[in-house]
N, C-alpha and C. Protein backbone atom coordinates (compact mmCIF):
# COMPACT_ATOMS: atom_id res chain seq x y z
N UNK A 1 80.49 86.23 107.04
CA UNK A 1 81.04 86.79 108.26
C UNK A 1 82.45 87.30 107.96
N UNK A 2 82.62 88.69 108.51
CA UNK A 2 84.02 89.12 108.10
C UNK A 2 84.79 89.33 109.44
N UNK A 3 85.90 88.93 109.55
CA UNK A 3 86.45 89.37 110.83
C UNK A 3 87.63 90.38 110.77
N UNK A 4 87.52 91.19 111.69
CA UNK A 4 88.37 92.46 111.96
C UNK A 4 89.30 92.38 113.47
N UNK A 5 90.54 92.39 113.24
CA UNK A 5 91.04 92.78 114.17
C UNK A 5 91.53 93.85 114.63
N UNK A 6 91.35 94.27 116.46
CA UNK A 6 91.29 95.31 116.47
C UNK A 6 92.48 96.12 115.95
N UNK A 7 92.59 97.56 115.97
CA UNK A 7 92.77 98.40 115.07
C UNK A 7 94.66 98.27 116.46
N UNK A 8 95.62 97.62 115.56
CA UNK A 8 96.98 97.83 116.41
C UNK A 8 98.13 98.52 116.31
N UNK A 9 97.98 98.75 115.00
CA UNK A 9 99.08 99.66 114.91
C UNK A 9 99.02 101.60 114.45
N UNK A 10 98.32 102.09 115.49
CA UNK A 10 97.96 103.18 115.59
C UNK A 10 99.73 104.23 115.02
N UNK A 11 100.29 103.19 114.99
CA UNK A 11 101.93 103.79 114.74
C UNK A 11 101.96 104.38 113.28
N UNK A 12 101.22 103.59 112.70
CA UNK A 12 101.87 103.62 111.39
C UNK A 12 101.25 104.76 111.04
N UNK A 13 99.52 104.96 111.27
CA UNK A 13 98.97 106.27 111.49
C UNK A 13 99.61 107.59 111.68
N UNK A 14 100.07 107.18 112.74
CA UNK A 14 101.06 108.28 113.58
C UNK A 14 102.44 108.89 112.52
N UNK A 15 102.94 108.26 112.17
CA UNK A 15 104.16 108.38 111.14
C UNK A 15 103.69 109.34 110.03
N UNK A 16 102.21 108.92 109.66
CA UNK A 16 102.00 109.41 108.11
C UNK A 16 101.63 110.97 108.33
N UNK A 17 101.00 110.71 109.31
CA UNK A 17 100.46 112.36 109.91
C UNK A 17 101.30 113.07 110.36
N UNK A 18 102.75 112.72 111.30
CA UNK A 18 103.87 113.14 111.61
C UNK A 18 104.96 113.70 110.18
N UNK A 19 104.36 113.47 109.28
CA UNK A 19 105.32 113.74 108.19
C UNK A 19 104.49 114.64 107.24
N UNK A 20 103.17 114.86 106.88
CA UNK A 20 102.68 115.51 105.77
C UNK A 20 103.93 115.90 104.50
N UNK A 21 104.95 116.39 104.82
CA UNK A 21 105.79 116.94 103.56
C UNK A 21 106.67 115.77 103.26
N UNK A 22 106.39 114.41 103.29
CA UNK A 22 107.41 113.58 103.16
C UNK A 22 107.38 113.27 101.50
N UNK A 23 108.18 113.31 100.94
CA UNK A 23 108.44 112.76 99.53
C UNK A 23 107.58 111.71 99.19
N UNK A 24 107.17 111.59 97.63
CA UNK A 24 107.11 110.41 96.61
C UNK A 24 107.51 109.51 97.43
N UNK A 25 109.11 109.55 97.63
CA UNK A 25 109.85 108.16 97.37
C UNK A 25 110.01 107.77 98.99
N UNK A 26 109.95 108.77 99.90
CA UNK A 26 109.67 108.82 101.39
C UNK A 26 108.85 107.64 101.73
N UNK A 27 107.35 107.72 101.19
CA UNK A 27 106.92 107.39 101.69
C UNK A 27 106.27 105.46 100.60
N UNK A 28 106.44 105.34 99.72
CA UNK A 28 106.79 104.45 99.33
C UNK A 28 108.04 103.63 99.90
N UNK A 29 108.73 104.06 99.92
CA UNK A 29 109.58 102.85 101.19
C UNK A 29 108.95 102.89 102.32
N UNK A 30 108.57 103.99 103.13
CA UNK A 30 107.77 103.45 104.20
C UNK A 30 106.54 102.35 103.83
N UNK A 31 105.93 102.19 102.77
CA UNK A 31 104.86 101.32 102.08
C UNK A 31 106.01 100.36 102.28
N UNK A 32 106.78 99.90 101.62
CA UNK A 32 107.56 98.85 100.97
C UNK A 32 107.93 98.02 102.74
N UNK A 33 108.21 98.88 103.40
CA UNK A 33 108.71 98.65 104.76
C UNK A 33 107.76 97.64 105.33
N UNK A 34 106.77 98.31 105.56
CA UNK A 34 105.45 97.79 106.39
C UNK A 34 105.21 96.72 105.38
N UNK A 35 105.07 96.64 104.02
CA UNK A 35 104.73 95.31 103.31
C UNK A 35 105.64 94.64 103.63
N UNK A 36 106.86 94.88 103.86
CA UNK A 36 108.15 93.65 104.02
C UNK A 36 107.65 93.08 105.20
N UNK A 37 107.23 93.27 106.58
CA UNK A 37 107.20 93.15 107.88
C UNK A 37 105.71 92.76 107.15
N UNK A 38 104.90 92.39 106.94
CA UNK A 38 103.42 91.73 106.97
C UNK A 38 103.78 90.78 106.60
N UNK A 39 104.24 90.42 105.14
CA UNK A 39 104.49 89.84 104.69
C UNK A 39 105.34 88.59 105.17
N UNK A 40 106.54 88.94 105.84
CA UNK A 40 106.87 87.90 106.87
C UNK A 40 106.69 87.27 108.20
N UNK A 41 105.57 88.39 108.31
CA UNK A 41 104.63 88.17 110.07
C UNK A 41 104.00 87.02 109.12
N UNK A 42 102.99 87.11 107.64
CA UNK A 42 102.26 86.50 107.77
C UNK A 42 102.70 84.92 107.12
N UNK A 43 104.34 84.38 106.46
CA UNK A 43 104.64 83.52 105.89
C UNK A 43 104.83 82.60 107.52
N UNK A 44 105.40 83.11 108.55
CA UNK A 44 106.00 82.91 110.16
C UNK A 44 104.54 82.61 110.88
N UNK A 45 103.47 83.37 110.60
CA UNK A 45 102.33 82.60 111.65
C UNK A 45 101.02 82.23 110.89
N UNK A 46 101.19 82.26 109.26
CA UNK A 46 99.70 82.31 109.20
C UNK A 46 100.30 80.60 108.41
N UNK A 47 99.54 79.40 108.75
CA UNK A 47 99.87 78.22 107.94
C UNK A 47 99.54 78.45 106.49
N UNK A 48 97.80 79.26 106.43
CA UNK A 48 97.58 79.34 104.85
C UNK A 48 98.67 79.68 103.67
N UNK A 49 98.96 81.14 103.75
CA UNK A 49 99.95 81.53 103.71
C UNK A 49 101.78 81.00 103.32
N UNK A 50 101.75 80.61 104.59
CA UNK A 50 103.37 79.77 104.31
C UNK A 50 102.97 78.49 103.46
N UNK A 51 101.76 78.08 103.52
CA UNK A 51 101.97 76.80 102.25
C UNK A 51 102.12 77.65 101.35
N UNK A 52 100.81 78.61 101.09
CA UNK A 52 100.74 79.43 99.61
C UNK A 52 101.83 79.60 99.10
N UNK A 53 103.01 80.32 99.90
CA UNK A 53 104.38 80.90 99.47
C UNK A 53 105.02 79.57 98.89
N UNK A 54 105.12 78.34 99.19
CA UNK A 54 105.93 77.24 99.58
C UNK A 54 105.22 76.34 97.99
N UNK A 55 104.07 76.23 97.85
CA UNK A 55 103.72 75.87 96.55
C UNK A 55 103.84 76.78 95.05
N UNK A 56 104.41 78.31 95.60
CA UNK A 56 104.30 78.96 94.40
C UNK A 56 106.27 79.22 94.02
N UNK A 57 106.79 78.29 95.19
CA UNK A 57 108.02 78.34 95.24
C UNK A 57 108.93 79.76 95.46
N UNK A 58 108.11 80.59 96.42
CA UNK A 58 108.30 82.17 97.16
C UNK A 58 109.09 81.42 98.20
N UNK A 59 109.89 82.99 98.51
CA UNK A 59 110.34 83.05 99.48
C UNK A 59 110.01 84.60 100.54
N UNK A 60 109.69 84.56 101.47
CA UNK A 60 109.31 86.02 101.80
C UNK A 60 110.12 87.07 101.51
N UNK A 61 111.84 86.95 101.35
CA UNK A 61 112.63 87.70 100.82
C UNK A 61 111.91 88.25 99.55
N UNK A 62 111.66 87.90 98.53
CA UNK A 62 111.51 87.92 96.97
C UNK A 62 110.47 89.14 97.07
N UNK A 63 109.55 89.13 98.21
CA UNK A 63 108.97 90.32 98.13
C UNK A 63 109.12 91.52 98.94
N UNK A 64 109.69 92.75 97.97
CA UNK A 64 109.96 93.66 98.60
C UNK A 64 109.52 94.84 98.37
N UNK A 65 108.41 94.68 97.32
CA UNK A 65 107.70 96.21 97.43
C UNK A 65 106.23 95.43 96.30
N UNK A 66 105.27 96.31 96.83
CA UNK A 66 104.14 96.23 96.04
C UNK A 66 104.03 95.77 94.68
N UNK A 67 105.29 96.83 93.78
CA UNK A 67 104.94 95.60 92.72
C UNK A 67 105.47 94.12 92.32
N UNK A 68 105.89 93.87 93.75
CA UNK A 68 106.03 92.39 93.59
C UNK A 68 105.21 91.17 93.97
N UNK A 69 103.77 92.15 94.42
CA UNK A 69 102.63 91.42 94.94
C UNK A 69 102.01 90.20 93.71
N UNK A 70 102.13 90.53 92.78
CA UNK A 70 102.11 90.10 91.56
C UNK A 70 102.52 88.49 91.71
N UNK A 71 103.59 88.25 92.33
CA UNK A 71 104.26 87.25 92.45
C UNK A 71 103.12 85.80 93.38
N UNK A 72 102.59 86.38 94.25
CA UNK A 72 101.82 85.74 95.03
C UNK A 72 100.53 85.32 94.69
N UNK A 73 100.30 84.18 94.35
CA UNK A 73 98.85 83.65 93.89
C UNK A 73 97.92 83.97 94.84
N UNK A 74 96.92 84.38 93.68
CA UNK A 74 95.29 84.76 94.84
C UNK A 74 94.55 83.99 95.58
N UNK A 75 94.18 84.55 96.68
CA UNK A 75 93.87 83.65 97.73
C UNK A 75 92.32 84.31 97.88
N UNK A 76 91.19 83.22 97.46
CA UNK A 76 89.99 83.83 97.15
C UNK A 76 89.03 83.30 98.48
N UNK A 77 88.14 83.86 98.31
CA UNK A 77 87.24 83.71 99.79
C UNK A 77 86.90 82.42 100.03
N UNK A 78 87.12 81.68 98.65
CA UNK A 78 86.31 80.10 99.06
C UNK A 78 87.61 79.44 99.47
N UNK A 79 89.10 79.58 99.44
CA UNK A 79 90.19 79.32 99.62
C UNK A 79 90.41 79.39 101.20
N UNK A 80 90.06 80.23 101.87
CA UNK A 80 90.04 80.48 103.00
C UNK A 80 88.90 79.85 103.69
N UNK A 81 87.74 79.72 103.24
CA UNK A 81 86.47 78.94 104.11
C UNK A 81 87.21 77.37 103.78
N UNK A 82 87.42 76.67 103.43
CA UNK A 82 88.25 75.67 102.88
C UNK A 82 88.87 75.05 103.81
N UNK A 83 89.90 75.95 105.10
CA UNK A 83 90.62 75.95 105.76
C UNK A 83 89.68 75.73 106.63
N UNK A 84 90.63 75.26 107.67
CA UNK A 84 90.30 74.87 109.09
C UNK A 84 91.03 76.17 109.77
N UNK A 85 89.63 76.81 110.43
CA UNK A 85 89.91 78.16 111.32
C UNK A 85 91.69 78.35 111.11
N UNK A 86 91.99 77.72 112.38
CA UNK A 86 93.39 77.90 112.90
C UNK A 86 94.20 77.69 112.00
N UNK A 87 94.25 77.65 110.40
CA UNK A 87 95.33 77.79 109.58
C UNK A 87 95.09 79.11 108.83
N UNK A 88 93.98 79.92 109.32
CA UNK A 88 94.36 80.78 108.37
C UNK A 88 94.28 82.39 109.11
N UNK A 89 94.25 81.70 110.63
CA UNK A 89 94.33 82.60 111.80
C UNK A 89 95.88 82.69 112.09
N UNK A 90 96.70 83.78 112.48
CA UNK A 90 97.71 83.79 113.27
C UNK A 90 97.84 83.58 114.37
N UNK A 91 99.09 82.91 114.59
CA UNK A 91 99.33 81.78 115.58
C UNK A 91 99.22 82.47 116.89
N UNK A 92 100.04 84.13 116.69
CA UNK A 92 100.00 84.98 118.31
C UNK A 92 98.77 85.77 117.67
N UNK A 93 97.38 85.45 117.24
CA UNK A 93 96.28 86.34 117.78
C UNK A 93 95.51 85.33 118.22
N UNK A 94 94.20 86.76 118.90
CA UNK A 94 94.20 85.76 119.79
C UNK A 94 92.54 85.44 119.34
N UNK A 95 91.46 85.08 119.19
CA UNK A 95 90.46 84.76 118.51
C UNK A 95 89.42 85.52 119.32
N UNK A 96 89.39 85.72 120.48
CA UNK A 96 88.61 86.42 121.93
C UNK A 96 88.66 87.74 121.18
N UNK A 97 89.50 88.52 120.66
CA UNK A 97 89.90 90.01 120.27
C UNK A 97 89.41 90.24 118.53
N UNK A 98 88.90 89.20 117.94
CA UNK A 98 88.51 89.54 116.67
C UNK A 98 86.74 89.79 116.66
N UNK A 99 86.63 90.72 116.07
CA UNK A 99 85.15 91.27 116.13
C UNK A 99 84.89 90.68 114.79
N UNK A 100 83.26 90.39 114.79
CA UNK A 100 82.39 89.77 113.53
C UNK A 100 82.16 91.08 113.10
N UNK A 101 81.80 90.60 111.65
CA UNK A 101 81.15 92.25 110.84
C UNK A 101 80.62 91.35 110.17
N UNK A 102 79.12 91.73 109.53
CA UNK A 102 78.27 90.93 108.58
C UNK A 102 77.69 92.14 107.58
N UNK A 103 77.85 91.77 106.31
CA UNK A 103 77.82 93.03 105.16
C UNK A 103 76.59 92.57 104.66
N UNK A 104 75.82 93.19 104.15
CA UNK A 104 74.18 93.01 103.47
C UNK A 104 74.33 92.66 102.24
């Protein structure tokens, strides 16, 4: 079972299409941006997560662009079934709003 939440930030969409002529380096910080802001949405509400960071001795600062994803140990599908729902759900979503998807 895969879960999807619905589709929220129609913004970021909006930005990329609002710009077509934006630079290389334009739009890689806009990447770097939006990874900074996930990244600390998800150390702040997801429990999995903030342990993960907290045992690999991260700090959400430390990551500030893609190739510092590197830094973060992999978090594999049996890692997550493992968990008890609500640690690896965020704390402000809401579980009513996540749709099932089942892949063949």
């Amino acid at each position: 079972m895969h879960l999807t939440p619905r589709l929220e930030h129609p913004h970021t969409f909006w930005c990329l299409w609002r710009h077509p002529t934006a630079s290389r380096d334009e739009l890689i910080e806009f990447q770097d941006k939006k990874l900074r802001k996930l990244i600390a949405h998800a150390y702040t509400n997801v429990t999995h997560y903030r342990e993960l960071f907290h045992r690999a001795g991260l700090k959400p600062e430390e990551i500030q662009s893609v190739k510092d994803l590197r830094l973060i140990p992999v978090t594999s599908k049996d890692d997550l079934r493992m968990r008890p729902f609500a640690e690896v759900l965020a704390k402000d979503a809401n579980p009513c709003k996540l749709v099932s998807l089942k892949t063949s």
